[in-house]
N, C-alpha and C. Protein backbone atom coordinates (compact mmCIF):
# COMPACT_ATOMS: atom_id res chain seq x y z
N UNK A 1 36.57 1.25 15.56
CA UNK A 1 35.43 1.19 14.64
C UNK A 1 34.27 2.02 15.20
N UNK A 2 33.18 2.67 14.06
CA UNK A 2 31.97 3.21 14.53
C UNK A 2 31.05 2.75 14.29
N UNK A 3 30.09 2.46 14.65
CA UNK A 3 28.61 1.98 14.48
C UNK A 3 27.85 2.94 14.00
N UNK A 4 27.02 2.96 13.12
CA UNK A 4 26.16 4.67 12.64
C UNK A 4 24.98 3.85 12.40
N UNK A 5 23.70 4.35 13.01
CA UNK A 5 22.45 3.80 12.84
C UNK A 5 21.71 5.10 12.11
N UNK A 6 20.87 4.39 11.21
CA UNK A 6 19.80 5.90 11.08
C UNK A 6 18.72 5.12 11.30
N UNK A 7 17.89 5.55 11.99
CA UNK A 7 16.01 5.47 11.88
C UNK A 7 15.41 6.46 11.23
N UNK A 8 14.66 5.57 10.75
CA UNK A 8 13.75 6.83 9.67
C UNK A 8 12.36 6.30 8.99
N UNK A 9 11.58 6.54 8.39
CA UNK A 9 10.38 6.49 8.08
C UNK A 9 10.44 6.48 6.64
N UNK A 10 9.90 5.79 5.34
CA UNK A 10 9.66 6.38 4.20
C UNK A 10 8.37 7.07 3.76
N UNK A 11 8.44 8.18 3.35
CA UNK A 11 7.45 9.15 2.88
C UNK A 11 6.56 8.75 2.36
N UNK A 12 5.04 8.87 2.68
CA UNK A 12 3.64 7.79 2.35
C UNK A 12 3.69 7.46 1.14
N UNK A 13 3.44 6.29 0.38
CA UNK A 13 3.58 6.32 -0.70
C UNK A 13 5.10 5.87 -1.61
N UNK A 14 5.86 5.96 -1.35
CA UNK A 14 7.20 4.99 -1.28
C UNK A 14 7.90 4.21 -0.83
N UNK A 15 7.02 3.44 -0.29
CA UNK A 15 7.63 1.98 0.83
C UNK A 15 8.09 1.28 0.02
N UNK A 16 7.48 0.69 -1.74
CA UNK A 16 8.09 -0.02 -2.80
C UNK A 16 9.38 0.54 -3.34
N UNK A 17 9.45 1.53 -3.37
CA UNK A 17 10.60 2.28 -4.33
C UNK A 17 11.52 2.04 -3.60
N UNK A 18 11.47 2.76 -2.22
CA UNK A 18 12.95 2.38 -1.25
C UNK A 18 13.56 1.05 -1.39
N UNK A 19 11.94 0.11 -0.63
CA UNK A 19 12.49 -1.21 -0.67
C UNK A 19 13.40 -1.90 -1.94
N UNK A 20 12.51 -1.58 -2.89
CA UNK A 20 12.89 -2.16 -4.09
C UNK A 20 14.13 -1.92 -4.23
N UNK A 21 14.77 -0.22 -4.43
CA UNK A 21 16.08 0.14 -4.70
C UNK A 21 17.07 -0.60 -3.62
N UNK A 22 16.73 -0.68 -2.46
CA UNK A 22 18.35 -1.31 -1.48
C UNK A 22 17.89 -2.77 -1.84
N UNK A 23 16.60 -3.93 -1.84
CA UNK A 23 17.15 -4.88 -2.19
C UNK A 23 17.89 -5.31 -3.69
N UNK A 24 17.54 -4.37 -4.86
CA UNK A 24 18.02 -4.51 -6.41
C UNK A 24 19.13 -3.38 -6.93
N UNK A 25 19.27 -2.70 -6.06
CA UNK A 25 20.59 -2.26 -6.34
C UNK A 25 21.36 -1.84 -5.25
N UNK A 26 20.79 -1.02 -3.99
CA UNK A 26 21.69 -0.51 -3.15
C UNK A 26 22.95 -1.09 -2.56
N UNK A 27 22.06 -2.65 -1.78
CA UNK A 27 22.83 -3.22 -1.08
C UNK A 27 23.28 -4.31 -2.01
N UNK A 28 23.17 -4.48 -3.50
CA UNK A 28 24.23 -5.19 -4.16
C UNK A 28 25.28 -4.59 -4.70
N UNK A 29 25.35 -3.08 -4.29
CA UNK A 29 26.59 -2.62 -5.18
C UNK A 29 27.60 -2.78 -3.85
N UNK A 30 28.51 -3.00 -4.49
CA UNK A 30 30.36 -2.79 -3.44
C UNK A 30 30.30 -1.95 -2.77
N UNK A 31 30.54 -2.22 -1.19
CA UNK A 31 30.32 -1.53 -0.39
C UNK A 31 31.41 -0.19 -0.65
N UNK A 32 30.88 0.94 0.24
CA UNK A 32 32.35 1.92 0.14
C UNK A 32 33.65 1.65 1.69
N UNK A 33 34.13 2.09 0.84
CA UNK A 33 35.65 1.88 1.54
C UNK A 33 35.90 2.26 3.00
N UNK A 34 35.90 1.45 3.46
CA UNK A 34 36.28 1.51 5.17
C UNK A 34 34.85 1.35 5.93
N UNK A 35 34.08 0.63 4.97
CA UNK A 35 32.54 -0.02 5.37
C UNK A 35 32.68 -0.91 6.15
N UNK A 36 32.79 -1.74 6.97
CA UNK A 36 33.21 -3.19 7.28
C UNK A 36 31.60 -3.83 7.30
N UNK A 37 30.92 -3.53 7.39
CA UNK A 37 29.34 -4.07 7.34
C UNK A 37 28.35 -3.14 7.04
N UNK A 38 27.43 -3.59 6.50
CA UNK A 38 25.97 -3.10 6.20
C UNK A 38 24.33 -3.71 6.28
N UNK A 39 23.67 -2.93 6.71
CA UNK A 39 21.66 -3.66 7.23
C UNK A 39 20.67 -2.69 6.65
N UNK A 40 19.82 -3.15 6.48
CA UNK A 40 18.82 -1.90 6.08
C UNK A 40 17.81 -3.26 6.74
N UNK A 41 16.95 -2.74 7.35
CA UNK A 41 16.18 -3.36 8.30
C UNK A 41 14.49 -2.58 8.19
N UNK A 42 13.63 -3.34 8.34
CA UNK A 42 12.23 -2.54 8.59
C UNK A 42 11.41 -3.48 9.37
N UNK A 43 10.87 -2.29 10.15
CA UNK A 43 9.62 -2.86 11.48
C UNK A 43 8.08 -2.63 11.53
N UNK A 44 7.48 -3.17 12.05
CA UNK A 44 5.69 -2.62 11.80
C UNK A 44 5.86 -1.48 13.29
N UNK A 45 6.11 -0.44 13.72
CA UNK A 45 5.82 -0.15 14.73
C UNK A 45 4.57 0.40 15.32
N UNK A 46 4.58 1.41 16.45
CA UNK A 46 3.28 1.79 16.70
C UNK A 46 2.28 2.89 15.78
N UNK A 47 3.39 3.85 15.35
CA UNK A 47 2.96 4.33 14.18
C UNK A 47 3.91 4.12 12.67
N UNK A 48 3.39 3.39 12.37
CA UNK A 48 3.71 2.64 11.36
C UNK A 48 4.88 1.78 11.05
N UNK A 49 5.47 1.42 9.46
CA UNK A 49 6.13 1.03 9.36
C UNK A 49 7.80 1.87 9.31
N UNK A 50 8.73 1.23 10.26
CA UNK A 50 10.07 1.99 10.80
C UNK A 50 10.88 1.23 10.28
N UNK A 51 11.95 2.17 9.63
CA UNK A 51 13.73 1.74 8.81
C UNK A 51 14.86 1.57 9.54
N UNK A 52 15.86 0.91 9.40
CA UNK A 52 16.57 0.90 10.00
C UNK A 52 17.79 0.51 8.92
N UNK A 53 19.07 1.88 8.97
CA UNK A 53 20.24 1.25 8.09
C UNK A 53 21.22 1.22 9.25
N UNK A 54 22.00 0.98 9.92
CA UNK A 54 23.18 0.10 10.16
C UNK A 54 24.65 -0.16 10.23
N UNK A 55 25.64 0.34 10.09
CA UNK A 55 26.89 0.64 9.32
C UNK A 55 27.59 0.56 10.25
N UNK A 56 28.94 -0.32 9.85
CA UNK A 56 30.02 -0.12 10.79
C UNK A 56 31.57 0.46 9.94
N UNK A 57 31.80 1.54 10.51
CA UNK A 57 33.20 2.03 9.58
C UNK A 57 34.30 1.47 9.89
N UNK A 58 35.69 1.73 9.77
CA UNK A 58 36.98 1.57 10.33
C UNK A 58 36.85 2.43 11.02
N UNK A 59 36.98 3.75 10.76
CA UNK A 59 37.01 4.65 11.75
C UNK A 59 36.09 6.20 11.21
N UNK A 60 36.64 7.38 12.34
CA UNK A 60 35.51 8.26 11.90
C UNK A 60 36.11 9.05 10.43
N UNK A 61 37.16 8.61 9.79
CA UNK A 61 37.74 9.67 8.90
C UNK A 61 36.44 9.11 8.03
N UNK A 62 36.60 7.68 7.26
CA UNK A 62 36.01 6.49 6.55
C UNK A 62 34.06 7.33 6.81
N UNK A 63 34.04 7.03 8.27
CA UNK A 63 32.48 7.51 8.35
C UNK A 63 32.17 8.91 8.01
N UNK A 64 32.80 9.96 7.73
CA UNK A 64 32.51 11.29 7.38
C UNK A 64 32.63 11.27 6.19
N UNK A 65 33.27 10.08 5.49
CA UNK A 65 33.25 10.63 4.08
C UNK A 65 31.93 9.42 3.33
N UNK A 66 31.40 8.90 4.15
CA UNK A 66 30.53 7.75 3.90
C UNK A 66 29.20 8.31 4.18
N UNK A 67 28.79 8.96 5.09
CA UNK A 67 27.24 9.39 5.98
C UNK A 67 27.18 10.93 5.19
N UNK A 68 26.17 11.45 4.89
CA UNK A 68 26.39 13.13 4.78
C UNK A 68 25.54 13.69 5.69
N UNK A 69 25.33 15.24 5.80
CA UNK A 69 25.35 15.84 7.24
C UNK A 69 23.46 15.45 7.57
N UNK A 70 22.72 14.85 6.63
CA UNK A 70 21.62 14.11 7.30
C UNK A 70 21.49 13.32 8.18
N UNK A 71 22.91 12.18 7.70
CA UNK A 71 23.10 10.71 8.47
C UNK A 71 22.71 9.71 7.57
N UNK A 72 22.05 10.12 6.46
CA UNK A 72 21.82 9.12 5.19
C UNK A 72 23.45 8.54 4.62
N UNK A 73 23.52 7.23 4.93
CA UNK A 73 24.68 6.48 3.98
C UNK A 73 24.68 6.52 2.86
N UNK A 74 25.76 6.57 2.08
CA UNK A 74 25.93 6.79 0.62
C UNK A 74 24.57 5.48 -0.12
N UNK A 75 24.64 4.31 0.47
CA UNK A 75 24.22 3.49 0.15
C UNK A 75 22.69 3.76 -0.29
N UNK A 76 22.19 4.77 0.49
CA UNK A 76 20.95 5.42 0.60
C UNK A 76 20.42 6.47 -0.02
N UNK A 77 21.68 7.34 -0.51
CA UNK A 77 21.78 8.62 -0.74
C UNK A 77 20.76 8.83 -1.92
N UNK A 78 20.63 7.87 -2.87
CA UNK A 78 19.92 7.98 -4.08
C UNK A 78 18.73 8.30 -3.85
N UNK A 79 17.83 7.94 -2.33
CA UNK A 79 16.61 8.08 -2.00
C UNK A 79 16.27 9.00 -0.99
N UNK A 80 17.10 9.73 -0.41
CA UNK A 80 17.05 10.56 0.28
C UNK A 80 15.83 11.45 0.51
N UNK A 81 15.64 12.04 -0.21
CA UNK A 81 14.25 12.83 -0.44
C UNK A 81 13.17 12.10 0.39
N UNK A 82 13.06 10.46 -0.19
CA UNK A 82 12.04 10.00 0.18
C UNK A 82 12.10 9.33 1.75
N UNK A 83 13.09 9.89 2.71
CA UNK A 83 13.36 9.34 4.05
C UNK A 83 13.08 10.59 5.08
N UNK A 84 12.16 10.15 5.87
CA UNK A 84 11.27 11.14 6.69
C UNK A 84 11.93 10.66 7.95
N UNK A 85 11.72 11.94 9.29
CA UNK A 85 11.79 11.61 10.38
C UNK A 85 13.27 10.61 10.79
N UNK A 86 14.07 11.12 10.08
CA UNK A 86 15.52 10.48 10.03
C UNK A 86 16.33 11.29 11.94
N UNK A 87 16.35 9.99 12.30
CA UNK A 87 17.51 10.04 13.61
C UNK A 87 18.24 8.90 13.47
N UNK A 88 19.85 10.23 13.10
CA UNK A 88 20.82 9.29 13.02
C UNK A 88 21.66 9.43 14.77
N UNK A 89 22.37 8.30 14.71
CA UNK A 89 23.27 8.05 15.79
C UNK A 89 24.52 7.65 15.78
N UNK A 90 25.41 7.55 16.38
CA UNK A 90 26.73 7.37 16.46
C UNK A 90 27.30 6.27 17.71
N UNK A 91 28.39 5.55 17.73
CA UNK A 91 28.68 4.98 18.87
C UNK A 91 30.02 4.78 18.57
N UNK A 92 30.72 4.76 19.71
CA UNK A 92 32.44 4.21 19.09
C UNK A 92 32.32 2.68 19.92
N UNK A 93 32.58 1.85 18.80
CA UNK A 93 32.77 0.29 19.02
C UNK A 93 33.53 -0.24 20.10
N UNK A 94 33.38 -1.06 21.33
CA UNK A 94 34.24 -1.45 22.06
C UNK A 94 34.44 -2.98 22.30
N UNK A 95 33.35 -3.48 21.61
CA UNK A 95 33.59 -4.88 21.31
C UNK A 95 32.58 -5.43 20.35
N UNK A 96 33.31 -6.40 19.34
CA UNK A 96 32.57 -7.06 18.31
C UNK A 96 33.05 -8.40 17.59
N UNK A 97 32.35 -8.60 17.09
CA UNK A 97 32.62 -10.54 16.13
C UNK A 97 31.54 -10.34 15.21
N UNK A 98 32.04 -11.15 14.47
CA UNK A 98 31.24 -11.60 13.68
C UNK A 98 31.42 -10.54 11.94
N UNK A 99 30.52 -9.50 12.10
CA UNK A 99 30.56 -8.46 10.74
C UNK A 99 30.26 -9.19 9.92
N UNK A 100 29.24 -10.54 9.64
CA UNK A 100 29.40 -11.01 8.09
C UNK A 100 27.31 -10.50 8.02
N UNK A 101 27.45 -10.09 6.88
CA UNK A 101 25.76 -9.66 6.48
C UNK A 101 24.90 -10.39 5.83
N UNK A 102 25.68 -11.49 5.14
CA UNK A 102 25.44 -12.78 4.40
C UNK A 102 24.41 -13.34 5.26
N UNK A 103 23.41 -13.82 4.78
CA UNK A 103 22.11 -14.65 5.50
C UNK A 103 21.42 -14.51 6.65
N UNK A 104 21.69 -13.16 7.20
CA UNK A 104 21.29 -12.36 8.19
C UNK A 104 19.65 -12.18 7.67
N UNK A 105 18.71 -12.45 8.58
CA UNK A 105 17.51 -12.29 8.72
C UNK A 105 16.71 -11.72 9.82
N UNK A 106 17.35 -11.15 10.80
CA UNK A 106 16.74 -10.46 12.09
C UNK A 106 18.17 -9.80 12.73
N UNK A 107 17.77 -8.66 12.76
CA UNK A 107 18.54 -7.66 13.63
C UNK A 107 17.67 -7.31 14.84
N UNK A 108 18.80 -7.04 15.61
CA UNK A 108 18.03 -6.89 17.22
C UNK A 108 19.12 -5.93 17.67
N UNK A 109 18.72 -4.31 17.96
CA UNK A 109 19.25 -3.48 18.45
C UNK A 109 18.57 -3.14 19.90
N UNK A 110 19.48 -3.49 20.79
CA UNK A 110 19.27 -3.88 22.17
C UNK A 110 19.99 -2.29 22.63
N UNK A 111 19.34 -1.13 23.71
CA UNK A 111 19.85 -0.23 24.04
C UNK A 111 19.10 0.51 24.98
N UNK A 112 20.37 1.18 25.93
CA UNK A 112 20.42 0.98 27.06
C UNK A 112 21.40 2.63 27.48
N UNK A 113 21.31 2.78 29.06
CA UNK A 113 22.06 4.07 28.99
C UNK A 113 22.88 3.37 30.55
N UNK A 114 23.97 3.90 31.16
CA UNK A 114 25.00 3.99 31.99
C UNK A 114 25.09 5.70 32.78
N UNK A 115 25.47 5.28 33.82
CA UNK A 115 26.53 6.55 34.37
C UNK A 115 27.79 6.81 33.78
N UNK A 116 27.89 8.18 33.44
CA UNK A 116 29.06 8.52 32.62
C UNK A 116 30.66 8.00 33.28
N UNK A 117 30.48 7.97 34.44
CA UNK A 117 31.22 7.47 35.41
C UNK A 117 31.90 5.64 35.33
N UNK A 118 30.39 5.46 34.51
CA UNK A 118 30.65 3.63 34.48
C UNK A 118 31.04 3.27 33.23
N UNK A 119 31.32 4.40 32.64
CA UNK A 119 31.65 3.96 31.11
C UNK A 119 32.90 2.83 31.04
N UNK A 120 33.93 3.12 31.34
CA UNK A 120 34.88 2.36 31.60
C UNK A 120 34.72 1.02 32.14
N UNK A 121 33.78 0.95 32.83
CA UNK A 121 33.28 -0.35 33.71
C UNK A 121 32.34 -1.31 32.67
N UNK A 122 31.71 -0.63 31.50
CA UNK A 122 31.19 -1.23 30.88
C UNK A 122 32.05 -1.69 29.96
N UNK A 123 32.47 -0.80 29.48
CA UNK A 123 33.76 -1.53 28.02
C UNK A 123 34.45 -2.49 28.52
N UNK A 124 34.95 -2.26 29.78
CA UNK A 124 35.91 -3.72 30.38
C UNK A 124 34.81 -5.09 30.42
N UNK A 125 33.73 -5.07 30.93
CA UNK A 125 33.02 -6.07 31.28
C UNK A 125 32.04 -6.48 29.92
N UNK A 126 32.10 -5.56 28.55
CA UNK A 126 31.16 -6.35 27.86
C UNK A 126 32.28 -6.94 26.97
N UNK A 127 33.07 -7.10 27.38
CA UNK A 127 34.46 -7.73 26.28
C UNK A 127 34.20 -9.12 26.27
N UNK A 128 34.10 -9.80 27.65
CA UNK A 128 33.18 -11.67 27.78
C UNK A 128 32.45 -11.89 27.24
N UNK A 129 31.26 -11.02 27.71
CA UNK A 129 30.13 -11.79 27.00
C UNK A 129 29.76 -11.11 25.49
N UNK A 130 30.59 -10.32 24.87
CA UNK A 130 30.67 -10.44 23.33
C UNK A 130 31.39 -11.95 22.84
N UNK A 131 32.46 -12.20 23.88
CA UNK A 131 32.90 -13.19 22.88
C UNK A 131 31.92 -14.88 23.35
N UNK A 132 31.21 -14.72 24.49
CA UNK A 132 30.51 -15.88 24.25
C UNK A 132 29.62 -15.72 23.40
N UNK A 133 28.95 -14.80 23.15
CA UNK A 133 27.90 -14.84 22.03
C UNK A 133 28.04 -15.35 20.72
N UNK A 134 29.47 -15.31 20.58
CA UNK A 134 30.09 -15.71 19.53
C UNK A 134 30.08 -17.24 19.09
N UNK A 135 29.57 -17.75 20.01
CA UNK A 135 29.03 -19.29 19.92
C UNK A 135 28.09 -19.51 19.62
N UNK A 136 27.24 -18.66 20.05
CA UNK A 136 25.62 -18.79 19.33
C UNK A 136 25.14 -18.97 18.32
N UNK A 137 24.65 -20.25 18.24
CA UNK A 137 24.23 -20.82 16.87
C UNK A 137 23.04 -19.90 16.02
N UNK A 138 23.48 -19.51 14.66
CA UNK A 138 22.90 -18.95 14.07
C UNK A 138 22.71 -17.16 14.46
N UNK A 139 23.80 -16.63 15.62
CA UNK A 139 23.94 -15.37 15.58
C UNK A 139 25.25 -14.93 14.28
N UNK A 140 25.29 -14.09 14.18
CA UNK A 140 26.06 -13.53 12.55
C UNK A 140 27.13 -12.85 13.04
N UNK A 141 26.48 -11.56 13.24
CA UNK A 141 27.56 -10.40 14.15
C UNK A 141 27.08 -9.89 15.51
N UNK A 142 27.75 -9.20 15.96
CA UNK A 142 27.86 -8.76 17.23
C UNK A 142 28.39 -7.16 17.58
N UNK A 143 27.76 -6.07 17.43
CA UNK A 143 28.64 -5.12 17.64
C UNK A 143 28.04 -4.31 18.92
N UNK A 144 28.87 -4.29 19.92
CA UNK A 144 28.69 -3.01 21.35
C UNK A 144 29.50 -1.93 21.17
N UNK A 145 28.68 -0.02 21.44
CA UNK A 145 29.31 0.32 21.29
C UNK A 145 28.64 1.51 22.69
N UNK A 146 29.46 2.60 22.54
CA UNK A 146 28.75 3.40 23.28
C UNK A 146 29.27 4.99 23.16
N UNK A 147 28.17 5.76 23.16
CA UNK A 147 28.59 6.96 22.42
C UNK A 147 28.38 8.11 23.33
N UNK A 148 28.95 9.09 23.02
CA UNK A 148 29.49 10.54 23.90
C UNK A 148 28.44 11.72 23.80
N UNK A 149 28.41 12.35 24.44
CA UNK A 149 27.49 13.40 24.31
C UNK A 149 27.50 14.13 23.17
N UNK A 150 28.06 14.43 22.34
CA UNK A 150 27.80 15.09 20.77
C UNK A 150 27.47 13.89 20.00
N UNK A 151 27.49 12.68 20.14
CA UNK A 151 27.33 12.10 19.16
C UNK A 151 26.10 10.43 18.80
N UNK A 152 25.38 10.58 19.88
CA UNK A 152 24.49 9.43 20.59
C UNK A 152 23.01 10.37 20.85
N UNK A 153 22.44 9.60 21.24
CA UNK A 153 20.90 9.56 21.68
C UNK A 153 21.03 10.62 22.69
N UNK A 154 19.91 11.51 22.87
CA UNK A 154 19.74 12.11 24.17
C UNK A 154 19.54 11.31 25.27
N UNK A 155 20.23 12.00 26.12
CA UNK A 155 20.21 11.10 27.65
C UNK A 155 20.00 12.05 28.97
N UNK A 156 19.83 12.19 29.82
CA UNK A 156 19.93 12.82 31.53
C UNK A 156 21.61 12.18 31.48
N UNK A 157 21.58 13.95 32.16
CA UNK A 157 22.81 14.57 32.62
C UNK A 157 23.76 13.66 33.40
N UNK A 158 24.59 13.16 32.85
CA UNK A 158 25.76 12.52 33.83
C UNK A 158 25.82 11.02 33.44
N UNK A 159 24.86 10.43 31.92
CA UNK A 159 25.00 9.46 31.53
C UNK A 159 25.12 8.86 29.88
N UNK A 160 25.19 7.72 29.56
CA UNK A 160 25.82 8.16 28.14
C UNK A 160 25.35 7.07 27.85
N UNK A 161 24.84 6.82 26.36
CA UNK A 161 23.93 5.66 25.92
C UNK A 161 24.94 4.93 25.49
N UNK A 162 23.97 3.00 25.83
CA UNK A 162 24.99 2.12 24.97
C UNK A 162 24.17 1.16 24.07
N UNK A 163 24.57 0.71 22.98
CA UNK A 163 24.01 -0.29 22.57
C UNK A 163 24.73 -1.93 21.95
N UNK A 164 23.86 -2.45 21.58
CA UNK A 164 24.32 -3.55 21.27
C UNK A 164 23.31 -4.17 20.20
N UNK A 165 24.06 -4.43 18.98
CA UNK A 165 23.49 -4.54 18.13
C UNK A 165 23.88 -5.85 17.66
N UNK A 166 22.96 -7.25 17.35
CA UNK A 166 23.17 -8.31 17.09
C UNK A 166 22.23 -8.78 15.71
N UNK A 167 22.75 -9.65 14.44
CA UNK A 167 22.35 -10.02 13.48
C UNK A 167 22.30 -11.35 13.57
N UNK A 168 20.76 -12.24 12.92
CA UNK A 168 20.88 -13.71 13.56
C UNK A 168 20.51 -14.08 12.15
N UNK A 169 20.50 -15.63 11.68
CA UNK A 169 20.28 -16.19 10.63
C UNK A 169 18.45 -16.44 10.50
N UNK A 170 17.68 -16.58 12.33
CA UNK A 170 16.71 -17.40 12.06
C UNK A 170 16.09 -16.88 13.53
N UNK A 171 14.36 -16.40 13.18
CA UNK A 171 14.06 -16.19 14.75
C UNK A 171 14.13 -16.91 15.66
N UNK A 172 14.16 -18.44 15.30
CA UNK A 172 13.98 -19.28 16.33
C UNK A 172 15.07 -19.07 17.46
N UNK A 173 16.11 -19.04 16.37
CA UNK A 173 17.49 -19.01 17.24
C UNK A 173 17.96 -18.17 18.08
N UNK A 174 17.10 -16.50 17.66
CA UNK A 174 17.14 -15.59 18.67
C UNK A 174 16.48 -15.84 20.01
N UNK A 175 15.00 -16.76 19.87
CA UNK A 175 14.43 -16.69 20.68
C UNK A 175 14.95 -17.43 21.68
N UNK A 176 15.78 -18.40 21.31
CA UNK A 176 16.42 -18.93 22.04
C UNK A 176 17.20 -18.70 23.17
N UNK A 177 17.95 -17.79 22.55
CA UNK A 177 19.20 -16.94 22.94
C UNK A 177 18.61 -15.67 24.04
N UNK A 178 17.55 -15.91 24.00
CA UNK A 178 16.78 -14.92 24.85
C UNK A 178 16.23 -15.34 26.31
N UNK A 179 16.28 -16.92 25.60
CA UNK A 179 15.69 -17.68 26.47
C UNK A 179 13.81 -17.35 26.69
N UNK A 180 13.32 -16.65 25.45
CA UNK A 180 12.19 -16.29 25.22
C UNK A 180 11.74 -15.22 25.32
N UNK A 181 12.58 -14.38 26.03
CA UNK A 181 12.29 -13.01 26.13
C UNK A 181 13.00 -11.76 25.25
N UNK A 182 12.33 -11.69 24.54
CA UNK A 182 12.48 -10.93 23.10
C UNK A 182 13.35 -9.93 23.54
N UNK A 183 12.78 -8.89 24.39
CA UNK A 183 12.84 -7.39 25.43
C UNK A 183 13.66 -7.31 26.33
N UNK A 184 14.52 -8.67 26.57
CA UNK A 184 15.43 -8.53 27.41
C UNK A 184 17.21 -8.47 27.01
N UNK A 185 17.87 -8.45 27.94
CA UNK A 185 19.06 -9.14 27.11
C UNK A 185 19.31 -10.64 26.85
N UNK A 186 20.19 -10.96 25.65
CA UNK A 186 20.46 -11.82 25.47
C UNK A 186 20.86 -12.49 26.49
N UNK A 187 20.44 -14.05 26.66
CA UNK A 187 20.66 -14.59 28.20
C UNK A 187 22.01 -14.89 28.55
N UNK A 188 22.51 -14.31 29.98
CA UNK A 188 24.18 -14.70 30.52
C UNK A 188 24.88 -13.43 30.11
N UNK A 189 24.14 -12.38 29.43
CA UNK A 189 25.11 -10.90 29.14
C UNK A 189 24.42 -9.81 29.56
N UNK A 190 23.86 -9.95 30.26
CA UNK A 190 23.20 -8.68 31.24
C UNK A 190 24.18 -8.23 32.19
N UNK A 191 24.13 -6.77 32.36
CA UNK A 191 25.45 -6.29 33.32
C UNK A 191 24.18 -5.12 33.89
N UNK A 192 22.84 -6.39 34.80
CA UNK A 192 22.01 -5.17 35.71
C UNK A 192 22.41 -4.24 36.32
N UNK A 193 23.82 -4.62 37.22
CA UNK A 193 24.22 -3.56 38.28
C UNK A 193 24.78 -2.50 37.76
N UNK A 194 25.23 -2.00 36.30
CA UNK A 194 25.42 -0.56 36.10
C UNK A 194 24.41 -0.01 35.11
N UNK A 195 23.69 -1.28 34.21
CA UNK A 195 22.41 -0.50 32.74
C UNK A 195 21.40 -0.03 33.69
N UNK A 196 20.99 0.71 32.85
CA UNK A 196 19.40 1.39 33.17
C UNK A 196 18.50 -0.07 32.46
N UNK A 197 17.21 0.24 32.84
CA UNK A 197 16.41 -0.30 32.18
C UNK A 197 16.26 -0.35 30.71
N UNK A 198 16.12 -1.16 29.35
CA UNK A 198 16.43 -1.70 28.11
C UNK A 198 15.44 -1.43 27.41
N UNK A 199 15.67 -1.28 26.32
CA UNK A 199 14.70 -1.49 25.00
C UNK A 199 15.32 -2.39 24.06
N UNK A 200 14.25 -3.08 23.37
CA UNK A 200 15.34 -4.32 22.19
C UNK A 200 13.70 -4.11 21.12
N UNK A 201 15.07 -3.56 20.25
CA UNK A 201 13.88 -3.18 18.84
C UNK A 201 14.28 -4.73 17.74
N UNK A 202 13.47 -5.33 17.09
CA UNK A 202 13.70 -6.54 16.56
C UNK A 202 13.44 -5.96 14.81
N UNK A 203 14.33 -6.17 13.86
CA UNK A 203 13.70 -5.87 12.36
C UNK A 203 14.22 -6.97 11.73
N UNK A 204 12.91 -6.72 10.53
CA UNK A 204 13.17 -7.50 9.35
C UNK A 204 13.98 -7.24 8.72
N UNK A 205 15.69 -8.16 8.03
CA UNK A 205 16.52 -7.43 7.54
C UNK A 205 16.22 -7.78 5.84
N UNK A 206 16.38 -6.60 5.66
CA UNK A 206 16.15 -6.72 3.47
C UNK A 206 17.30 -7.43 3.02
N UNK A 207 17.34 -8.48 2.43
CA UNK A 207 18.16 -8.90 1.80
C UNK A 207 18.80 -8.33 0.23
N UNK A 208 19.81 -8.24 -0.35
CA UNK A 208 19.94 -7.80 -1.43
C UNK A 208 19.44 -9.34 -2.43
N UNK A 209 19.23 -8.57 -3.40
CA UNK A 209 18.48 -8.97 -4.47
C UNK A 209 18.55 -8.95 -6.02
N UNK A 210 19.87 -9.65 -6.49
CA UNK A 210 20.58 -9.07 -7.94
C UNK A 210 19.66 -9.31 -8.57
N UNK A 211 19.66 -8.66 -9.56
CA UNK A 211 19.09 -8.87 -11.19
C UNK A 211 19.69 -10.14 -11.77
N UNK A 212 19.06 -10.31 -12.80
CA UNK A 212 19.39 -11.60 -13.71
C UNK A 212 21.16 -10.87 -14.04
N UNK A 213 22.09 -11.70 -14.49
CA UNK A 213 23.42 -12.02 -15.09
C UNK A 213 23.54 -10.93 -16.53
């Protein structure tokens, strides 16, 4: 499986239109084929308000015919124009649970970089503590992935970004799971001795939003 994130900005003046379209139609239409999940997420950041869509494929055939060469998901595609400052990303999945998008209210994309060397060391060792997380009351999904030099975040030479992306029902329950610390990792799945130092971006996830019957 692939993970495909885009960040992006909406163009001054269309924060309603976007929103409006993924909660009243985007994210209620049928997903496309070889989708296994979908988020559209938004944050207050330092300069302003920041997007976040989300996507996990089967594989990369499914994701090339799903993303186009912006990184905008089909799901999105209708608004395109109006999505500024778009960085998309890539990761190939090495461990996950969960995938359900249903009553998801906070996404937390937790990310982090390795020695290219430790890559292997990481995929073996985040295989546990994906599946304890999987107990966590009121976490949804769970996806770790980590991506290659053509296809991930810029990084220094000789290392390769990873992330970990988790969907929860309720902040409390994240905060929990943090043991209070928003910015850190989730508590009991930290692997200090090979990550670099972390970032954990927290968003509001848009719920879809049908029309009347």
């Amino acid at each position: 499986m692939i993970v495909h994130l885009l960040e992006y900005r909406v163009v001054p003046g269309h924060e309603a239109e976007v929103v409006g379209y993924l909660c009243h139609q985007a994210l209620v239409a049928p997903p496309d084929q070889g989708l296994a999940c979908r988020y559209a997420g938004r944050r207050l950041g330092t300069h302003g308000r920041e997007h976040l869509a989300a996507t996990v494929w089967s594989d990369w055939e499914t994701l090339r015919h799903g993303i186009d060469e912006a990184g905008v998901p089909g799901f999105l595609a209708a608004k395109s124009e109006l999505l500024g400052a778009k960085r998309p990303s890539r990761y190939r999945v090495v461990a996950s649970t969960g995938l359900g998008c249903e009553g998801a209210r906070v996404l937390r994309l937790y990310r982090t970089s390795i020695a290219a060397d430790a890559v292997e060391t990481w995929e073996r060792r985040t295989l546990e503590p994906v599946g304890q997380l999987a107990s966590k009351k009121g976490l949804l999904t769970v996806v770790a992935g980590v991506s290659t030099d053509q296809d991930g975040p810029a990084t220094q030479a000789g290392e390769a970004s990873v992330v970990v992306l988790t969907a929860w029902a309720k902040w409390d329950l994240l905060l929990t799971a943090t043991g209070g610390r928003l910015n850190s990792a989730l508590t009991d799945t930290e692997l200090e001795d090979i990550e670099r130092p972390a970032i954990a971006d927290h968003y509001e996830v848009m719920a879809p939003e049908p029309g009347p019957a």
